[in-house]
N, C-alpha and C. Protein backbone atom coordinates (compact mmCIF):
# COMPACT_ATOMS: atom_id res chain seq x y z
N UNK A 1 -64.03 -48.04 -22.32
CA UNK A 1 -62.95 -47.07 -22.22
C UNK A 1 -61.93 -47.29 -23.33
N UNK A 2 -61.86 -48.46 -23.35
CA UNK A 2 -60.69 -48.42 -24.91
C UNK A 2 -61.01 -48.30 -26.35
N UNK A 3 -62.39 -48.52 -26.04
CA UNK A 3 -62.99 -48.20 -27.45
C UNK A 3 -62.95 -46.73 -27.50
N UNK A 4 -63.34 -45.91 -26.71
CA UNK A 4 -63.08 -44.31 -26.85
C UNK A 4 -61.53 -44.05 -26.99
N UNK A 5 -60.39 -44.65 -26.43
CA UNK A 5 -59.70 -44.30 -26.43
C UNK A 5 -58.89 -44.97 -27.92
N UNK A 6 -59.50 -46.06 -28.57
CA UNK A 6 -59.07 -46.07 -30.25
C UNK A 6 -59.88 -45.21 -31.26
N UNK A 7 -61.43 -45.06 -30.85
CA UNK A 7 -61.69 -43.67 -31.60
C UNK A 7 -60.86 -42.89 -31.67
N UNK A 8 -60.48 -42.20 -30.71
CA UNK A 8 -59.54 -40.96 -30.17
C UNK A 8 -58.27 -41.33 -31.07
N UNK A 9 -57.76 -42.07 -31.15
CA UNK A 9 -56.43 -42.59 -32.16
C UNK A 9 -56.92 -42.48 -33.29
N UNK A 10 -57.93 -43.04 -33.83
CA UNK A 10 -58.06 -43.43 -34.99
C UNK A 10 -58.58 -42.35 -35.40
N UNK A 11 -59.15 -41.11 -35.02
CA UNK A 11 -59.27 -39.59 -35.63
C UNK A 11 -58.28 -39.00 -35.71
N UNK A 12 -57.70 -39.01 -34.57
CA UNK A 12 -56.58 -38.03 -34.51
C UNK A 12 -55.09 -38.31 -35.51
N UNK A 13 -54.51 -39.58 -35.33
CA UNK A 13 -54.25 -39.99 -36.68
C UNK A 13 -54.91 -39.53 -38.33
N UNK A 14 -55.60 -40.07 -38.15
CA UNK A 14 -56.00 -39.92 -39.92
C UNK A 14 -56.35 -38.77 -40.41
N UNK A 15 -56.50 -37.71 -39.21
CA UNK A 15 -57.07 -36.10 -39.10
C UNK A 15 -55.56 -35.57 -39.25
N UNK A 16 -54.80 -36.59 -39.20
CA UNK A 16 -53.16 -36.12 -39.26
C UNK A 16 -52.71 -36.25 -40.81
N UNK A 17 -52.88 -37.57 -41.19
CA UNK A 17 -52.49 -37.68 -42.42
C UNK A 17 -53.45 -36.88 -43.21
N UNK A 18 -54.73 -36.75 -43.32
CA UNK A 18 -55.44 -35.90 -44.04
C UNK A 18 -54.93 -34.44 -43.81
N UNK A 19 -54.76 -33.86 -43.11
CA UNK A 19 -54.04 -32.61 -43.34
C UNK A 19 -52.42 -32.65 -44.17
N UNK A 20 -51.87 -33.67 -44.07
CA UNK A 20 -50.57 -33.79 -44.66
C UNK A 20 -50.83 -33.95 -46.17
N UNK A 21 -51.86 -34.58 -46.11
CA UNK A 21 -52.25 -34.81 -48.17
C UNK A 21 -52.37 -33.73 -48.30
N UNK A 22 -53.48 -32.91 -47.53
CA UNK A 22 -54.03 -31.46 -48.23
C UNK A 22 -52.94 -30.62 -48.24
N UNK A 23 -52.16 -30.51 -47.50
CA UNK A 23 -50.57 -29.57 -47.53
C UNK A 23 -50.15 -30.13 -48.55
N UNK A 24 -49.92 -31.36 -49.22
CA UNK A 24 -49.28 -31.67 -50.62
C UNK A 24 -50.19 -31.79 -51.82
N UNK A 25 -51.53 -31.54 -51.39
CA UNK A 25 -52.30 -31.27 -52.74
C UNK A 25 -52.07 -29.62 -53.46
N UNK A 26 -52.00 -28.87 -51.56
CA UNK A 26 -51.63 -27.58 -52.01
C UNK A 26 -50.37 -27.19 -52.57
N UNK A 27 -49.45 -27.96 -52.28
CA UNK A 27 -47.93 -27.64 -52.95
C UNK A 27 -47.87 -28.11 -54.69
N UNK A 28 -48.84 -29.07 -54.95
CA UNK A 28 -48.74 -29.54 -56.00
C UNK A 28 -49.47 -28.58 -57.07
N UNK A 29 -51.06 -28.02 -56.53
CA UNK A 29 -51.37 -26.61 -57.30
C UNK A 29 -51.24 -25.30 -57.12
N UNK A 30 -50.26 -25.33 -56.58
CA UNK A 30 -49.41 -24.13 -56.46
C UNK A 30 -48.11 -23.95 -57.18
N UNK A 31 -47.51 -25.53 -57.49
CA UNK A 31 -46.62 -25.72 -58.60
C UNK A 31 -46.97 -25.93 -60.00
N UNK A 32 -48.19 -25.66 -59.91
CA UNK A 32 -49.11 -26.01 -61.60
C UNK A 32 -49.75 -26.48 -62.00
N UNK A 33 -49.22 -28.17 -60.93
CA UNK A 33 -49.42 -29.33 -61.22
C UNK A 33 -51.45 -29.44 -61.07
N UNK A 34 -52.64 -28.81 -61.61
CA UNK A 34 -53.69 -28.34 -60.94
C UNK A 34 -54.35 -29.42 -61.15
N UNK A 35 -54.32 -30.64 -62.21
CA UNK A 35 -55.34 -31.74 -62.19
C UNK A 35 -54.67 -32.55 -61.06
N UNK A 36 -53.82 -32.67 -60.56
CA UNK A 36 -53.33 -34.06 -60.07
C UNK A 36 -53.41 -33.39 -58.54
N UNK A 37 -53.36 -31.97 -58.22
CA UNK A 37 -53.27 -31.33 -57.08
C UNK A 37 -55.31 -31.43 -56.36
N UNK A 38 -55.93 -31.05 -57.55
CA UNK A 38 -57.56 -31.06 -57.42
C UNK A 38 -58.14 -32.52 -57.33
N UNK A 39 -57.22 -33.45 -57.83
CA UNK A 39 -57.68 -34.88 -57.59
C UNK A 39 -57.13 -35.38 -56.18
N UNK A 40 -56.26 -34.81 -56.00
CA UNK A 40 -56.09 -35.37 -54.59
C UNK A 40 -56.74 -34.62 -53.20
N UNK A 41 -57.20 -33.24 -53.49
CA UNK A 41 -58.26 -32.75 -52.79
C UNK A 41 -59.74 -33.34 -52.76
N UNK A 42 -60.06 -33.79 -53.81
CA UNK A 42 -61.46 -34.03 -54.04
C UNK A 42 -61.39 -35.43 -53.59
N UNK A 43 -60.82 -36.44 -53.65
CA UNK A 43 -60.50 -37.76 -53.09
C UNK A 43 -60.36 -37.42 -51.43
N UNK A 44 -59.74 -36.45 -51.15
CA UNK A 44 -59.50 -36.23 -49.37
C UNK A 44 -60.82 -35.53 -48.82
N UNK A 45 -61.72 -34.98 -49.44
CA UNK A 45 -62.82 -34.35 -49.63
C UNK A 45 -63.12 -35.38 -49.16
N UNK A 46 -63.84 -36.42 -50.01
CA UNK A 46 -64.81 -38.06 -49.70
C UNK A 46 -64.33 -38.52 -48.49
N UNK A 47 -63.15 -39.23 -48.29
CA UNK A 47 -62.21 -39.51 -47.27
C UNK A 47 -62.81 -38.79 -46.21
N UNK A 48 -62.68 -37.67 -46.00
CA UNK A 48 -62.70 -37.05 -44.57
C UNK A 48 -64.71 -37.31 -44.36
N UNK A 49 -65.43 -37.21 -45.45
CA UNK A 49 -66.55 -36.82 -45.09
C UNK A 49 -67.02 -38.70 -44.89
N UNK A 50 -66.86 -39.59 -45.86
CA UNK A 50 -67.66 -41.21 -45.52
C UNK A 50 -66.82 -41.76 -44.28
N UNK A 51 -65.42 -41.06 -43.94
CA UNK A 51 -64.55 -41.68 -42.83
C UNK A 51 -64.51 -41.30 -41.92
N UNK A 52 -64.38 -39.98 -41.69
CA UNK A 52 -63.49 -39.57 -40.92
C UNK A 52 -64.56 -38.43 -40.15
N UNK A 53 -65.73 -37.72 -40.84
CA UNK A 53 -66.23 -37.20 -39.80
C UNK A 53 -66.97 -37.53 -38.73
N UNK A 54 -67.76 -38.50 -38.42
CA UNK A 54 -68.48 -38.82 -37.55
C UNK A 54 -67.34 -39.18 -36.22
N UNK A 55 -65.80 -39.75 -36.34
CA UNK A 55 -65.55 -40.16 -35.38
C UNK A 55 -65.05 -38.65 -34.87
N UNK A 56 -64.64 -37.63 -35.69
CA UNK A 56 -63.85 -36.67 -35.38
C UNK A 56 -65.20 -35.33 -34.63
N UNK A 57 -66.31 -35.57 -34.89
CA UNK A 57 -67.25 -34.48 -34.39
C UNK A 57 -67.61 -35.49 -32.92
N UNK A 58 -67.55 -36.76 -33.02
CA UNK A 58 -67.80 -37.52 -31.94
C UNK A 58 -66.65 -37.30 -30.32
N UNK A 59 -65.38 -36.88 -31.02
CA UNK A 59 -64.47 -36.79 -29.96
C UNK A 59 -64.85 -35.30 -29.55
N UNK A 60 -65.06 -33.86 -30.67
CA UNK A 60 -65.47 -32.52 -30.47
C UNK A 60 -66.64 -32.61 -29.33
N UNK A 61 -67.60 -33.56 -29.27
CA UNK A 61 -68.43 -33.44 -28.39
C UNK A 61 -68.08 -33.80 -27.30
N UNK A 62 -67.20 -34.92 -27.11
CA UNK A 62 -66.68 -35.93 -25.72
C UNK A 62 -65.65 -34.53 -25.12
N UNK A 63 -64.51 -33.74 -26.07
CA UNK A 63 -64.22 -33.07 -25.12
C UNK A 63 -64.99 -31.82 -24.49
N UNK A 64 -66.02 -31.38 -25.09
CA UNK A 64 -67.07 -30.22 -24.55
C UNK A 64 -67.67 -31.11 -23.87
N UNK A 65 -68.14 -32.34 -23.25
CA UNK A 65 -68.80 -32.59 -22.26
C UNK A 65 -67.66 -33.09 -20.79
N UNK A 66 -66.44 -33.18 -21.43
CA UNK A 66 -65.66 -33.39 -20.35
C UNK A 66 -65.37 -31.53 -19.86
N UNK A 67 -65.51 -30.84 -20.60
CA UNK A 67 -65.28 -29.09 -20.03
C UNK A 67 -66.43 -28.66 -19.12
N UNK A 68 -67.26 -29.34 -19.33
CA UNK A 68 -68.49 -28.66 -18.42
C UNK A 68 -68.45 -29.86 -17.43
N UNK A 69 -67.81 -30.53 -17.11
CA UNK A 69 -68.02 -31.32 -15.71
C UNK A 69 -67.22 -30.00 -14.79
């Protein structure tokens, strides 16, 4: 149970800060700034996909099997 319940942190967190980069990658090429705005997308790109998806499709399933009880 606590191991699900630090998955559950540890996605939901970093599913936090990864949206906060991508909101400032977008402010940054939207101000011009387009290499330094596309490098920090493409770095959050990797990030989300070697880190961050397996725990985050892992919780998507835990709550669709807690909806059908």
């Amino acid at each position: 149970m606590a191991s699900r319940f630090a998955d559950t942190l540890f996605a939901l967190v970093h599913l936090g800060l990864l949206l906060a980069a991508a909101a400032y990658a977008a402010v940054l090429i939207a101000r011009g700034e387009t290499a330094r705005g596309a490098l920090i997308a493409a770095v959050l790109a990797v990030y989300y996909v070697l880190v961050l998806h397996k725990p985050v499709t892992r919780e998507i399933a835990r709550k669709k099997a807690l909806k059908k009880k």
